[in-house]
PDB file of N, CA and C in Angstrom:
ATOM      1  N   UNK A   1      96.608  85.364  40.112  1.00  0.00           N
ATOM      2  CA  UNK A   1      96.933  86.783  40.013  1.00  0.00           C
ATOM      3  C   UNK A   1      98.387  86.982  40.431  1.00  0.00           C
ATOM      4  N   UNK A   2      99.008  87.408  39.864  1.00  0.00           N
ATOM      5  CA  UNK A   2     100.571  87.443  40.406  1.00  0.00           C
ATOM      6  C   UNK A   2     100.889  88.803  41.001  1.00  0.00           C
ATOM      7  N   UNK A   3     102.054  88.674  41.845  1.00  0.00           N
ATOM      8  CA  UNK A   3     102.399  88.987  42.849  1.00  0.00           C
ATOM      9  C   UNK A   3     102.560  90.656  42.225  1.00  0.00           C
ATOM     10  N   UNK A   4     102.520  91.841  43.625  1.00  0.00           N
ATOM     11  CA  UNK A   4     103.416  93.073  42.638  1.00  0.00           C
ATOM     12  C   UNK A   4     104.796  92.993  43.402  1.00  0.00           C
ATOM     13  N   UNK A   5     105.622  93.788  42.802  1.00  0.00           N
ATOM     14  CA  UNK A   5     106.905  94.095  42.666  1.00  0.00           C
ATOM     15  C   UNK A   5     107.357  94.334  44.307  1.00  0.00           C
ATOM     16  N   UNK A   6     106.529  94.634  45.001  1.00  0.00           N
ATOM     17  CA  UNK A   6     106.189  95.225  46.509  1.00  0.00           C
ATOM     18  C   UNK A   6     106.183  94.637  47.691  1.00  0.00           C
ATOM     19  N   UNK A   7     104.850  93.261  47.048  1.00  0.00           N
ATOM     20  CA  UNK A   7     105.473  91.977  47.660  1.00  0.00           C
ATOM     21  C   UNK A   7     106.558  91.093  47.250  1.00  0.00           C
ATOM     22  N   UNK A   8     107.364  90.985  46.418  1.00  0.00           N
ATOM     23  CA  UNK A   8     107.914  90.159  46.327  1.00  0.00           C
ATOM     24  C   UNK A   8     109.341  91.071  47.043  1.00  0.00           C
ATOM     25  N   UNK A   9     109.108  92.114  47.321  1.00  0.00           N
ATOM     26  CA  UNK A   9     110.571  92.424  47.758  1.00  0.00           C
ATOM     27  C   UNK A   9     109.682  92.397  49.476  1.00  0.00           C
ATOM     28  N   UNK A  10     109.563  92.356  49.724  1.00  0.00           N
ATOM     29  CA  UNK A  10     108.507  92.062  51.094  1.00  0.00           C
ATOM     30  C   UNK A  10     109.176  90.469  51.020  1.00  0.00           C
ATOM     31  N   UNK A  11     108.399  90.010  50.631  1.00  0.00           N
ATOM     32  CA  UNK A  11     109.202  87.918  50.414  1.00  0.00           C
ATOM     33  C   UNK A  11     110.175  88.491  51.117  1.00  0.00           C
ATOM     34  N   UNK A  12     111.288  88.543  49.901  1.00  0.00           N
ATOM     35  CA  UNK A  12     112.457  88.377  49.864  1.00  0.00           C
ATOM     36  C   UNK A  12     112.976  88.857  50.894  1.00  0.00           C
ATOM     37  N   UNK A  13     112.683  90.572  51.493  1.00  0.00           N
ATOM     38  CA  UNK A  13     113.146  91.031  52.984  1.00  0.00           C
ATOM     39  C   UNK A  13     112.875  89.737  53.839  1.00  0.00           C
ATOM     40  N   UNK A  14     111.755  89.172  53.673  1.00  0.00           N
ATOM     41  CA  UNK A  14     111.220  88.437  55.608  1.00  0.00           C
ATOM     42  C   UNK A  14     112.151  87.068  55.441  1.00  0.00           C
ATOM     43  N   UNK A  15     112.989  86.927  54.613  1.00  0.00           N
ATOM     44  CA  UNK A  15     114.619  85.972  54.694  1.00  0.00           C
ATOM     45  C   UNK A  15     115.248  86.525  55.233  1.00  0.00           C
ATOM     46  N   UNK A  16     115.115  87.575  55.473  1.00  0.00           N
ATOM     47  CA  UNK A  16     116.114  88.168  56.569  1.00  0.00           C
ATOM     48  C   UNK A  16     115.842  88.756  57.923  1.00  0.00           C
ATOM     49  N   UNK A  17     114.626  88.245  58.112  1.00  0.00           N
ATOM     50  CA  UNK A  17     114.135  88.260  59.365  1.00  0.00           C
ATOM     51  C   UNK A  17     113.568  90.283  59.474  1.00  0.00           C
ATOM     52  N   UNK A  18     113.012  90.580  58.366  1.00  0.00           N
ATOM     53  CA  UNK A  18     112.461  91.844  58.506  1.00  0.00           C
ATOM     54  C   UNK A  18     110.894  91.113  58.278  1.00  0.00           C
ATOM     55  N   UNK A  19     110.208  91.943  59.812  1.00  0.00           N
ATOM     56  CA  UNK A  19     108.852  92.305  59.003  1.00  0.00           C
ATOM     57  C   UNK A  19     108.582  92.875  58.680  1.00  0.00           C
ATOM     58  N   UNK A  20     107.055  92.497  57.958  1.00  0.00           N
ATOM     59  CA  UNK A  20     106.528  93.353  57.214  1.00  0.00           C
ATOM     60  C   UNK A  20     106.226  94.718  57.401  1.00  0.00           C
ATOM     61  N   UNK A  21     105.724  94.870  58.603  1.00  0.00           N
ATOM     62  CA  UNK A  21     105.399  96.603  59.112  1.00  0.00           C
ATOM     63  C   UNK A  21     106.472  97.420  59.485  1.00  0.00           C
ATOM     64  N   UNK A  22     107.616  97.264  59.161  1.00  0.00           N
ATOM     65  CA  UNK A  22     108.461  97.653  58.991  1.00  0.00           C
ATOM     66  C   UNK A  22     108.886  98.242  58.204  1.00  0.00           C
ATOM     67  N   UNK A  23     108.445  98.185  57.072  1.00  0.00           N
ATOM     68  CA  UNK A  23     108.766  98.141  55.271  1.00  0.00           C
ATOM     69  C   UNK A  23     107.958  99.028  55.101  1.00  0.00           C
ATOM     70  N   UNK A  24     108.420 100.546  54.745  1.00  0.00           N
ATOM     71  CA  UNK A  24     107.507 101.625  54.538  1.00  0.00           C
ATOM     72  C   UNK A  24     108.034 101.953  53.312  1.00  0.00           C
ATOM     73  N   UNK A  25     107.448 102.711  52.361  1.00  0.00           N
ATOM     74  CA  UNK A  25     108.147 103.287  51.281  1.00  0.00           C
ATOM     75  C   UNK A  25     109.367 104.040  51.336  1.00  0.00           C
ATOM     76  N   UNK A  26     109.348 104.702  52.473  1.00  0.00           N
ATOM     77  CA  UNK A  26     110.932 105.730  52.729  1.00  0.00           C
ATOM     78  C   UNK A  26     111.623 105.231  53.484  1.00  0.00           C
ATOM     79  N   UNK A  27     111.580 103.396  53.396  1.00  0.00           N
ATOM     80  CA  UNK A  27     112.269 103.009  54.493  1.00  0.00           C
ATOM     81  C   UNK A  27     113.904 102.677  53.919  1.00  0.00           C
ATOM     82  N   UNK A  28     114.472 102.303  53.735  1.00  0.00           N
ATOM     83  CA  UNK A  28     115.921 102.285  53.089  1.00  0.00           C
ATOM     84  C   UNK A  28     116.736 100.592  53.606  1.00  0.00           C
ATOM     85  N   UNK A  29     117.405  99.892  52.935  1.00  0.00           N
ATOM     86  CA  UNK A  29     117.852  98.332  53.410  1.00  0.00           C
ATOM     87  C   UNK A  29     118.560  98.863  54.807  1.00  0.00           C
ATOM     88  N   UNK A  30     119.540  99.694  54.873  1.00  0.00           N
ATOM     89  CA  UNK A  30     119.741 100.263  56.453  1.00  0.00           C
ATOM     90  C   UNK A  30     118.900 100.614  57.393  1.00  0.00           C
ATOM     91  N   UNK A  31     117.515 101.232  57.099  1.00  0.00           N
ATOM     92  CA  UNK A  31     116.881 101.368  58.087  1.00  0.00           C
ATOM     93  C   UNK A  31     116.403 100.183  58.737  1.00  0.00           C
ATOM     94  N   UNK A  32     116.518  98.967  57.802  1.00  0.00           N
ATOM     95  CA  UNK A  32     115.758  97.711  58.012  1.00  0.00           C
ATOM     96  C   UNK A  32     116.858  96.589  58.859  1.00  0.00           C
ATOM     97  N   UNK A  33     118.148  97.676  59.644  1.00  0.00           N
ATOM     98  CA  UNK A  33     118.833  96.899  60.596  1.00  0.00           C
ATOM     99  C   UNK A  33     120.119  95.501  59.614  1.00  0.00           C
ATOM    100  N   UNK A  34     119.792  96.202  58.303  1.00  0.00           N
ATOM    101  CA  UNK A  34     120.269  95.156  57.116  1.00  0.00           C
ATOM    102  C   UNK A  34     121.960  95.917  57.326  1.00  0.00           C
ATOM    103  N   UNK A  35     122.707  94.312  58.054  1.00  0.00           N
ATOM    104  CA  UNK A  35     124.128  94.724  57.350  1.00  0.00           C
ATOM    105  C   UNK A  35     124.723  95.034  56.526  1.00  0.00           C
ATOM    106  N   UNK A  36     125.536  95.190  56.096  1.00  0.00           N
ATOM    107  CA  UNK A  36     126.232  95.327  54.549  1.00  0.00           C
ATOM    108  C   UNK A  36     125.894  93.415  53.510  1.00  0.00           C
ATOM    109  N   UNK A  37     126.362  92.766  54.245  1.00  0.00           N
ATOM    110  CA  UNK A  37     126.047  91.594  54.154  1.00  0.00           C
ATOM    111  C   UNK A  37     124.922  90.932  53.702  1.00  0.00           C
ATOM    112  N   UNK A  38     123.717  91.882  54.390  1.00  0.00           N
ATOM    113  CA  UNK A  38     122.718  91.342  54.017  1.00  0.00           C
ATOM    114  C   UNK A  38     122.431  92.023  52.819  1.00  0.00           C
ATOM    115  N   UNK A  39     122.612  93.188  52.998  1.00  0.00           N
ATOM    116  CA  UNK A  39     122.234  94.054  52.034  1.00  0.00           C
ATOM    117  C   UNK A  39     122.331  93.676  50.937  1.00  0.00           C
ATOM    118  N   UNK A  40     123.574  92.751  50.057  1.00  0.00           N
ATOM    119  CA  UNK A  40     123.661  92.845  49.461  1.00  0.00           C
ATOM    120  C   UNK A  40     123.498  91.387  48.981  1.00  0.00           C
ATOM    121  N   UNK A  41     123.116  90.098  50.124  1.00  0.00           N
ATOM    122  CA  UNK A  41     122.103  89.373  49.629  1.00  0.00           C
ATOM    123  C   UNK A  41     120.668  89.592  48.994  1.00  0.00           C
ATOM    124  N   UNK A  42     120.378  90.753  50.085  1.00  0.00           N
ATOM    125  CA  UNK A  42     119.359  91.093  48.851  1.00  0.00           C
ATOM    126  C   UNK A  42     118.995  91.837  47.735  1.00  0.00           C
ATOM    127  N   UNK A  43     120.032  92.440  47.479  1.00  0.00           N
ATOM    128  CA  UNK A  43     120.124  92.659  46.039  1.00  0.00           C
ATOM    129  C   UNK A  43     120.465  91.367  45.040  1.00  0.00           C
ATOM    130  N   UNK A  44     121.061  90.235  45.499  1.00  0.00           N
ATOM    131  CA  UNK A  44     121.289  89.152  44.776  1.00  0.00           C
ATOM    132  C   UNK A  44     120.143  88.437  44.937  1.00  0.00           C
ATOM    133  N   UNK A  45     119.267  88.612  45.725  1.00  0.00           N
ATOM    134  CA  UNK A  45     117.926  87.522  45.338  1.00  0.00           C
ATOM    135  C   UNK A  45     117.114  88.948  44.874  1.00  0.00           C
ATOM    136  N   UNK A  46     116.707  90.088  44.544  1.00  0.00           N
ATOM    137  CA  UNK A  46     116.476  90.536  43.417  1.00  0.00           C
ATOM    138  C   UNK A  46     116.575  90.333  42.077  1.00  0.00           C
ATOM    139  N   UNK A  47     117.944  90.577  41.721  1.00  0.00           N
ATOM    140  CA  UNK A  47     118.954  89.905  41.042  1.00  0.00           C
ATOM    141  C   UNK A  47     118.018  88.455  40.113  1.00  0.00           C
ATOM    142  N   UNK A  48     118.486  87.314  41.256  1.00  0.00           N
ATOM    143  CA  UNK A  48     117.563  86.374  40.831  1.00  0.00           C
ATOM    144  C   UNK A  48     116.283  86.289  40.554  1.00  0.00           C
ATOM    145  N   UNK A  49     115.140  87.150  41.002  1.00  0.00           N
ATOM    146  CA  UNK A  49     113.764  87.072  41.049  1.00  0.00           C
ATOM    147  C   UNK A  49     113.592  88.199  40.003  1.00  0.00           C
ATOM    148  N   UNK A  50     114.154  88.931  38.991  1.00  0.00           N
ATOM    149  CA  UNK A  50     113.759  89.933  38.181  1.00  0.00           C
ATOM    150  C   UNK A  50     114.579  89.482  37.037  1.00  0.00           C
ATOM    151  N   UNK A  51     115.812  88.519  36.945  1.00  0.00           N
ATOM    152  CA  UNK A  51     116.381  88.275  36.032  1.00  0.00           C
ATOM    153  C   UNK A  51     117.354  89.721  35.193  1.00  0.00           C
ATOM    154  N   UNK A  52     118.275  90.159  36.241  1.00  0.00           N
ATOM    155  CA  UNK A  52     118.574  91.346  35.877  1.00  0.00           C
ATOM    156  C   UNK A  52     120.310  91.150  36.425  1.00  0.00           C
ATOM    157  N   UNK A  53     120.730  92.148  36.161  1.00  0.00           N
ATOM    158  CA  UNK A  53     122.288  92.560  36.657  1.00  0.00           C
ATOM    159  C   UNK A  53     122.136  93.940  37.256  1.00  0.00           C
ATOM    160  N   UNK A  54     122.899  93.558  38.743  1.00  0.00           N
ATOM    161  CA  UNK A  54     123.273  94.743  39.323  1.00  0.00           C
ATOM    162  C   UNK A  54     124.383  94.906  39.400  1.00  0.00           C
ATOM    163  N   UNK A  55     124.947  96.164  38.815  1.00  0.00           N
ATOM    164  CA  UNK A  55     126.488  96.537  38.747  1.00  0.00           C
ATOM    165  C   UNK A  55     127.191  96.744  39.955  1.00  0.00           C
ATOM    166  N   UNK A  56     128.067  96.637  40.459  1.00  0.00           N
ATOM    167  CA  UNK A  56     128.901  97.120  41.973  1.00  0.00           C
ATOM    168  C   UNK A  56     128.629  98.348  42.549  1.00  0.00           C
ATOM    169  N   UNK A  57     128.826  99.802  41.570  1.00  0.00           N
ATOM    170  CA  UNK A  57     128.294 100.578  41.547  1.00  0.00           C
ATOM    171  C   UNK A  57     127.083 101.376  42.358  1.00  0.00           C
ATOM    172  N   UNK A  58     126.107 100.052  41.268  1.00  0.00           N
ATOM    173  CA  UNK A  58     124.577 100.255  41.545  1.00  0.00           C
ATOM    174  C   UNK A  58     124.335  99.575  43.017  1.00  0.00           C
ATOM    175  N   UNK A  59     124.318  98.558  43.255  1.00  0.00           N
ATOM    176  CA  UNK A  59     124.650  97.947  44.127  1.00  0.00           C
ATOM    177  C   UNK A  59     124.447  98.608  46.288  1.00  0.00           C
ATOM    178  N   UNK A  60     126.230  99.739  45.674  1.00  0.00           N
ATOM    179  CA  UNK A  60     126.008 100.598  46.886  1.00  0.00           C
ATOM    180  C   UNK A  60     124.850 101.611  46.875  1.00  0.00           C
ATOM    181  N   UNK A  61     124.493 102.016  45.837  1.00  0.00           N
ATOM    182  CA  UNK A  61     123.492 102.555  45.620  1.00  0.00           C
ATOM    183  C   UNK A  61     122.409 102.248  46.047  1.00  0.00           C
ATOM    184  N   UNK A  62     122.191 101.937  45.875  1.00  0.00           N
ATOM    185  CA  UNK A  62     120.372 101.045  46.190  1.00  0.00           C
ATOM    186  C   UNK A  62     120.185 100.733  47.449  1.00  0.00           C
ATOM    187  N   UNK A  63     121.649 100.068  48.145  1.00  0.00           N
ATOM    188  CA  UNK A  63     121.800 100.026  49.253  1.00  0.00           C
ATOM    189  C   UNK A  63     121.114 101.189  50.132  1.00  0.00           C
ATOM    190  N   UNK A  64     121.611 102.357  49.542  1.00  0.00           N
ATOM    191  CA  UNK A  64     120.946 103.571  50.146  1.00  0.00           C
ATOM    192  C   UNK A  64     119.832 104.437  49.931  1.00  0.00           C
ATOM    193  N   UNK A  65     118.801 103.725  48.898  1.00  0.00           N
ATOM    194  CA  UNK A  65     117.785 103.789  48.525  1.00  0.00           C
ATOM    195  C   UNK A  65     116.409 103.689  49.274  1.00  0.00           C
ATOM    196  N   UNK A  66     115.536 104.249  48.852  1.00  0.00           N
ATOM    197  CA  UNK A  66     114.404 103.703  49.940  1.00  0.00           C
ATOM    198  C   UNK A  66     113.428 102.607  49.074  1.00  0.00           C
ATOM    199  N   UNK A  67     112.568 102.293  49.738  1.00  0.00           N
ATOM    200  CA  UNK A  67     111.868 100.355  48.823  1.00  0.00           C
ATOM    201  C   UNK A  67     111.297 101.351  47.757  1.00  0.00           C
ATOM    202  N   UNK A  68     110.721 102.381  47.402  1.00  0.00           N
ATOM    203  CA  UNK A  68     110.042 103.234  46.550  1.00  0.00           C
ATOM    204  C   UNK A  68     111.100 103.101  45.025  1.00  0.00           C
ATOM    205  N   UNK A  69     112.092 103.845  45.615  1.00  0.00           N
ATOM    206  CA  UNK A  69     113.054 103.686  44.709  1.00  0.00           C
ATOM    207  C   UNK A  69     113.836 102.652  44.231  1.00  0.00           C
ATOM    208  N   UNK A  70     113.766 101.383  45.260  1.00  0.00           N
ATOM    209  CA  UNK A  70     114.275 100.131  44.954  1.00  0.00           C
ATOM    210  C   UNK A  70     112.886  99.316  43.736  1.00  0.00           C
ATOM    211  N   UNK A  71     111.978  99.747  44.109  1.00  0.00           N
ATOM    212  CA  UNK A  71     110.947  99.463  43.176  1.00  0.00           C
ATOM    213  C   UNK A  71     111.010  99.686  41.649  1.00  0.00           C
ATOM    214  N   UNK A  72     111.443 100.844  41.700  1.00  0.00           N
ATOM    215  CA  UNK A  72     111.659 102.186  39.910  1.00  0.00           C
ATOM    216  C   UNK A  72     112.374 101.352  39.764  1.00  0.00           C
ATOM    217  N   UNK A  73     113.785 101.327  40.595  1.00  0.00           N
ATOM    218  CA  UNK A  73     114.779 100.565  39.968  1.00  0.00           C
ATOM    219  C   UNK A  73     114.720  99.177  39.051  1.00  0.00           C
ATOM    220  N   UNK A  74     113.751  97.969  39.907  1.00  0.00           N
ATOM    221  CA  UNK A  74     113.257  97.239  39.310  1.00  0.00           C
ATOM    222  C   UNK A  74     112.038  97.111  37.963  1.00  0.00           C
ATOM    223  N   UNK A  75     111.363  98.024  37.914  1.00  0.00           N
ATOM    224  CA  UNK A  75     110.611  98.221  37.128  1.00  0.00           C
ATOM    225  C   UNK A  75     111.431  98.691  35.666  1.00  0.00           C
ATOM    226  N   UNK A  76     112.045 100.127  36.317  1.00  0.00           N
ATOM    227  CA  UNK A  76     112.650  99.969  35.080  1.00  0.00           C
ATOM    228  C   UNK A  76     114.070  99.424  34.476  1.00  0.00           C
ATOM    229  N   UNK A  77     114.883  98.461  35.199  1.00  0.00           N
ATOM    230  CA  UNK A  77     115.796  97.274  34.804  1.00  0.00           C
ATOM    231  C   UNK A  77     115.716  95.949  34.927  1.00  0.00           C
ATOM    232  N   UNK A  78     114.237  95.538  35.434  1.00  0.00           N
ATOM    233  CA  UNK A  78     114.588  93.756  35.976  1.00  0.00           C
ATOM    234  C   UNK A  78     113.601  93.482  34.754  1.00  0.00           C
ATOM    235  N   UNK A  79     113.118  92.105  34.733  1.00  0.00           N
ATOM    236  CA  UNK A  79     112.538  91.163  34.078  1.00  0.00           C
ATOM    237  C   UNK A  79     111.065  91.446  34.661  1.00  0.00           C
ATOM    238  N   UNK A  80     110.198  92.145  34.586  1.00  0.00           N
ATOM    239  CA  UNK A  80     108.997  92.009  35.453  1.00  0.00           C
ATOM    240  C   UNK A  80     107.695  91.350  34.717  1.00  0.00           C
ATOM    241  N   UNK A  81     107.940  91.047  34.072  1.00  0.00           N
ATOM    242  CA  UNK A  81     106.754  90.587  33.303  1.00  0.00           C
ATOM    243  C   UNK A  81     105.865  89.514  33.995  1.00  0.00           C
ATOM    244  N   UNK A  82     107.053  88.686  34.871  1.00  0.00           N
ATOM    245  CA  UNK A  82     105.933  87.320  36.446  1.00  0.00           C
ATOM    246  C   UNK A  82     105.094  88.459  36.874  1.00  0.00           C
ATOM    247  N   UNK A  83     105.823  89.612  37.219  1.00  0.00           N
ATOM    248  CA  UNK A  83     105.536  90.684  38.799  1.00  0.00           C
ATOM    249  C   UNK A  83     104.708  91.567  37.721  1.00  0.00           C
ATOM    250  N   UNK A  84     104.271  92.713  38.579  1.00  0.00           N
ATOM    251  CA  UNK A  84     103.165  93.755  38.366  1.00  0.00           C
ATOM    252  C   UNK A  84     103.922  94.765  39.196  1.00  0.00           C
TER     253      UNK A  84
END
């Protein structure tokens, strides 16, 4: 059964030493103590795990997004067809 879109950005956060109960829908990569730095590692292992491009732009954006909306985002621009 493959993964949803929810966990795999769950994965990808706990590389950066976020847990899981932490990760609320209105939670935002800043609320999650995520530097700029990180932040934007994890948009690059998004990136990699959806098979997509994030513009510079978009990027700061999302940054300031909450996981709800980092979700849409993926759904409607990444590769999701692995994910659910």
């Amino acid at each position: 059964m493959p993964i949803t879109i929810e966990q795999k950005l769950k994965e990808i956060l706990a590389n950066y030493e976020v847990k899981e109960h932490e990760i609320k829908p209105d939670t935002t990569l800043t609320d999650l103590n995520l530097d700029s730095l990180d932040q934007l590692e994890v948009l690059m292992d998004i990136e990699a795990a959806y098979d997509m491009a994030i513009e510079d732009d978009e990027a700061t954006e999302l940054a300031r997004k909450t996981i709800d909306q980092i979700v849409a985002f993926i759904k409607e621009r990444g590769n999701v067809s692995r994910w659910t």
